[in-house]
C-alpha atoms as a PDB file:
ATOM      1  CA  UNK A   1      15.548  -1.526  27.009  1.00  0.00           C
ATOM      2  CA  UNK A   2      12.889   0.665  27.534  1.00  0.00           C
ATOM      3  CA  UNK A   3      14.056   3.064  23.907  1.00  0.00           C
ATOM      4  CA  UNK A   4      13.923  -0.344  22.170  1.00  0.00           C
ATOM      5  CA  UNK A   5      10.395  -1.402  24.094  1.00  0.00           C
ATOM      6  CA  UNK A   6       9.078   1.973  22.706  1.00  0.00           C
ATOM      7  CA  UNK A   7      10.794   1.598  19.395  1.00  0.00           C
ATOM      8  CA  UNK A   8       8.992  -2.570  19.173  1.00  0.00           C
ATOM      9  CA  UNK A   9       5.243  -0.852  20.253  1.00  0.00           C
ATOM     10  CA  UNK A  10       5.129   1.951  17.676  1.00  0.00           C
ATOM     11  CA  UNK A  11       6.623  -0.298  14.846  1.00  0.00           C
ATOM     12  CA  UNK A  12       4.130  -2.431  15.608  1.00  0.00           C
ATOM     13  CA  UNK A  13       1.091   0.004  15.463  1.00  0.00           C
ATOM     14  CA  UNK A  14       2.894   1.019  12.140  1.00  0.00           C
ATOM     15  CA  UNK A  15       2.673  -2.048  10.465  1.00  0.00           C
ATOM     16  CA  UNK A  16      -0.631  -2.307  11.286  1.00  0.00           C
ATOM     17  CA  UNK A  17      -1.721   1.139  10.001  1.00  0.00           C
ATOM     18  CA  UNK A  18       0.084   0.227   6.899  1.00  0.00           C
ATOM     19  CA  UNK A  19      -1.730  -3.436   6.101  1.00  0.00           C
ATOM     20  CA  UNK A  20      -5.393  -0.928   7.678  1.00  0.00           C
ATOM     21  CA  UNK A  21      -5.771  -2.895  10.288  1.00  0.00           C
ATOM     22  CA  UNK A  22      -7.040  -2.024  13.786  1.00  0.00           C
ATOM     23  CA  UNK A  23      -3.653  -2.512  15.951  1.00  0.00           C
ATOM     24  CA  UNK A  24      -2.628  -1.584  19.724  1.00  0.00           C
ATOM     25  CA  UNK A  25       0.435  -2.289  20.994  1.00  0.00           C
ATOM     26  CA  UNK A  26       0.560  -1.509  24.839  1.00  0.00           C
ATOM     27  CA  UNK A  27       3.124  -2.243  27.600  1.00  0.00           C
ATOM     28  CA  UNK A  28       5.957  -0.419  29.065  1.00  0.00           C
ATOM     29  CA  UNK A  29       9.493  -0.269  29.354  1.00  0.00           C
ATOM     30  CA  UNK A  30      10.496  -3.802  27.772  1.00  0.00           C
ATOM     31  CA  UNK A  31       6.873  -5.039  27.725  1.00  0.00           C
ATOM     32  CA  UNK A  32       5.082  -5.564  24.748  1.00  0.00           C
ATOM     33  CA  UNK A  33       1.619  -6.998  23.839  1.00  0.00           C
ATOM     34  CA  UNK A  34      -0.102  -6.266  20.467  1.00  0.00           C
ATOM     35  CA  UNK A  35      -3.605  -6.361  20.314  1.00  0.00           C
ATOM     36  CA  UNK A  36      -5.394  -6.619  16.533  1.00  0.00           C
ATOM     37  CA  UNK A  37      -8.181  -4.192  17.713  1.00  0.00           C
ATOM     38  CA  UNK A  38      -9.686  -0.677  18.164  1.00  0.00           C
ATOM     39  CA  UNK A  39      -8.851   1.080  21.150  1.00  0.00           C
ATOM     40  CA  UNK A  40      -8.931   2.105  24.089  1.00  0.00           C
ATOM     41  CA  UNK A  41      -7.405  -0.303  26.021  1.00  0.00           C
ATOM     42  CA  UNK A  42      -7.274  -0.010  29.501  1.00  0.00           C
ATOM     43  CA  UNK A  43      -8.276  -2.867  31.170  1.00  0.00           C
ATOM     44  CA  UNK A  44      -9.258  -6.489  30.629  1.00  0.00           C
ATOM     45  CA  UNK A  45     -12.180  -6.586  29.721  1.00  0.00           C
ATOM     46  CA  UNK A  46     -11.199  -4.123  26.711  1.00  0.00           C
ATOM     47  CA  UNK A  47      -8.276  -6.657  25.583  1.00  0.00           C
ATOM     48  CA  UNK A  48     -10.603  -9.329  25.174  1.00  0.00           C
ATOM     49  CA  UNK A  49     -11.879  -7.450  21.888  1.00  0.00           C
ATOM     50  CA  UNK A  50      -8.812  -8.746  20.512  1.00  0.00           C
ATOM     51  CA  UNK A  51      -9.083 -10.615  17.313  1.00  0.00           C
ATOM     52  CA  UNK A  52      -8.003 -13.937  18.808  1.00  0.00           C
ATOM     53  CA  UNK A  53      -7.760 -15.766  15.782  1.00  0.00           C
ATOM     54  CA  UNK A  54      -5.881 -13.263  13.727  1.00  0.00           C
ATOM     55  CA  UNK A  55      -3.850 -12.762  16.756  1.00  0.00           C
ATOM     56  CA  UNK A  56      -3.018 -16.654  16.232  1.00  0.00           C
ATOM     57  CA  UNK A  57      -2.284 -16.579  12.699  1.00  0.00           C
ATOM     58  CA  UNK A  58      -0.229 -13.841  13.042  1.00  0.00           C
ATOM     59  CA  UNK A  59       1.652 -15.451  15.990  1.00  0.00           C
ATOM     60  CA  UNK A  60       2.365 -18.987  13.999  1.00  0.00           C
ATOM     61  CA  UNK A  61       3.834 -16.810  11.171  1.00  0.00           C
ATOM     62  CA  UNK A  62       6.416 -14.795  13.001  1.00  0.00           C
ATOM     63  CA  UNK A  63       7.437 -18.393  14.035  1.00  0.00           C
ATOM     64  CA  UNK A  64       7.362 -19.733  11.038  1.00  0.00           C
ATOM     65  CA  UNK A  65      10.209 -16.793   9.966  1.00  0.00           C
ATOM     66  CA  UNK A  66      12.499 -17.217  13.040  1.00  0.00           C
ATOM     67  CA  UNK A  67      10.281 -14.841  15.705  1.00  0.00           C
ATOM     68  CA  UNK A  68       9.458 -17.269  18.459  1.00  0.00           C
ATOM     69  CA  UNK A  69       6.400 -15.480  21.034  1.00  0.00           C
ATOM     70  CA  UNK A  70       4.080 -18.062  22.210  1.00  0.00           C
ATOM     71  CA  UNK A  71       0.814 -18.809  19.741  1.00  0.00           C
ATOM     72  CA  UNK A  72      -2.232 -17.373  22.009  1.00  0.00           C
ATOM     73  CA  UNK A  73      -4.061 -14.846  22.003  1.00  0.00           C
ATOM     74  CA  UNK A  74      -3.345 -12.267  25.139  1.00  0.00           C
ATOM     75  CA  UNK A  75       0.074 -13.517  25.238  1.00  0.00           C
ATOM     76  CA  UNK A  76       3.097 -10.710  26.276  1.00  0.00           C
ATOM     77  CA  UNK A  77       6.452 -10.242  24.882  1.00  0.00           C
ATOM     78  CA  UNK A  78       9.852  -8.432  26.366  1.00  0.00           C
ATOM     79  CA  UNK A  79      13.317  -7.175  25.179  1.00  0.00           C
ATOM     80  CA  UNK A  80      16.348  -8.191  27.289  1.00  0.00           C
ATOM     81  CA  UNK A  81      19.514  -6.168  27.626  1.00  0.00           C
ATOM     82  CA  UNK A  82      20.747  -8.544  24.666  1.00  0.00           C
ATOM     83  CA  UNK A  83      18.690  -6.930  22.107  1.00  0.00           C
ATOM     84  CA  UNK A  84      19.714  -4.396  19.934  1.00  0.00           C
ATOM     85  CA  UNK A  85      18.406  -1.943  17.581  1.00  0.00           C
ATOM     86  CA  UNK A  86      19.129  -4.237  14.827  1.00  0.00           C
ATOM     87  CA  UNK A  87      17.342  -7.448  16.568  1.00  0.00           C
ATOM     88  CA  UNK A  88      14.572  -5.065  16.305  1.00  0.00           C
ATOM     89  CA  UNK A  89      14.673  -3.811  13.194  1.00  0.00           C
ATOM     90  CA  UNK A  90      14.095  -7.631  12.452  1.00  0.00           C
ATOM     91  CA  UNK A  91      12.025  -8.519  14.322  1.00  0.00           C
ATOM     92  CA  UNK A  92       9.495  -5.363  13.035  1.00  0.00           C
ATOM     93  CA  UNK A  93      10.359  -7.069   8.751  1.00  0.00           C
ATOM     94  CA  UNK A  94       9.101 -10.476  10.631  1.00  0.00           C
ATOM     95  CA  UNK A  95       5.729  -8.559  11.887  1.00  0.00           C
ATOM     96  CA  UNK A  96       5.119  -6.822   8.279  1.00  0.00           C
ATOM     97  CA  UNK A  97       5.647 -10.230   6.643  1.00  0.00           C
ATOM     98  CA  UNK A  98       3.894 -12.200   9.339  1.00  0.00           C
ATOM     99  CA  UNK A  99       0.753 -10.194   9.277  1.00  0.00           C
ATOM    100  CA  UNK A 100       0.536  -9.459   6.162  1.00  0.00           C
ATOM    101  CA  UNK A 101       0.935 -13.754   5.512  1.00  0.00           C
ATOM    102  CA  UNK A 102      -1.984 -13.807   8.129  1.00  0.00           C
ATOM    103  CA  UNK A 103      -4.525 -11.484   6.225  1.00  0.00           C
ATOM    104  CA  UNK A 104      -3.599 -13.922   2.998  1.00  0.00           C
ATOM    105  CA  UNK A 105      -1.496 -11.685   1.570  1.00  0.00           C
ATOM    106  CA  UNK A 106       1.503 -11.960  -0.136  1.00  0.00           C
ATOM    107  CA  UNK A 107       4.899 -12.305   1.788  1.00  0.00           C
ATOM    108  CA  UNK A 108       8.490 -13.227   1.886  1.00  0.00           C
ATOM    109  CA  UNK A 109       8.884 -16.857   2.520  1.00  0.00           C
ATOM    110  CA  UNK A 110       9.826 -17.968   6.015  1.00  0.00           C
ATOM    111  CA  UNK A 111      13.098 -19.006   6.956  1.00  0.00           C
ATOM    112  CA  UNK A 112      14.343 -22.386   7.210  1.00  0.00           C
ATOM    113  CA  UNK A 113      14.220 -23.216  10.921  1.00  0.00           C
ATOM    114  CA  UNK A 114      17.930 -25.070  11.732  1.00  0.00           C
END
């Protein structure tokens, strides 16, 4: 879990460098929490530069494509011995698509919730 938690975390900054926006993904081992903001981060205080409400926008599209994480800002996310590289590899298409839907750009439609 804690190859995957690094794997999550720098996908994450990827995506962000790719759509130019300011992203930190900290956390460790299985932990992950992505911040939409310039570094450094290294206490509270600094995550509270967060961009709250694209944080929120991003967080209601990942649900919107099958990516449940709770919808505030601040919030943390893990990997469980259950995921696998491929849950990942997922889950990292549902970021690119869900950020890039919450800067108003153009992106896959979600998925039909069942």
């Amino acid at each position: 879990v804690f190859r995957l938690g690094a794997r999550m975390r720098a996908g994450l900054e990827a995506i962000g460098e790719e759509a130019g926006v300011p992203v930190l993904a900290g956390g460790y081992g299985s932990l992950f929490v992505l911040c939409f903001m310039e570094g450094p981060l290294r206490s509270y205080e600094d995550v509270l530069r967060n961009d709250a409400a694209l944080f929120g926008r991003y967080r209601r599209e990942l649900v919107a494509r099958g990516v449940f994480e709770m919808p505030e800002s601040l919030g943390r996310s893990h990997i469980s011995a259950a995921h696998t590289d491929d849950d990942i590899d997922v889950s990292l298409e549902a970021a690119r698509d869900a950020l890039r839907a919450a800067l108003g750009g153009k992106a896959r439609p979600p998925l039909p919730l069942a």
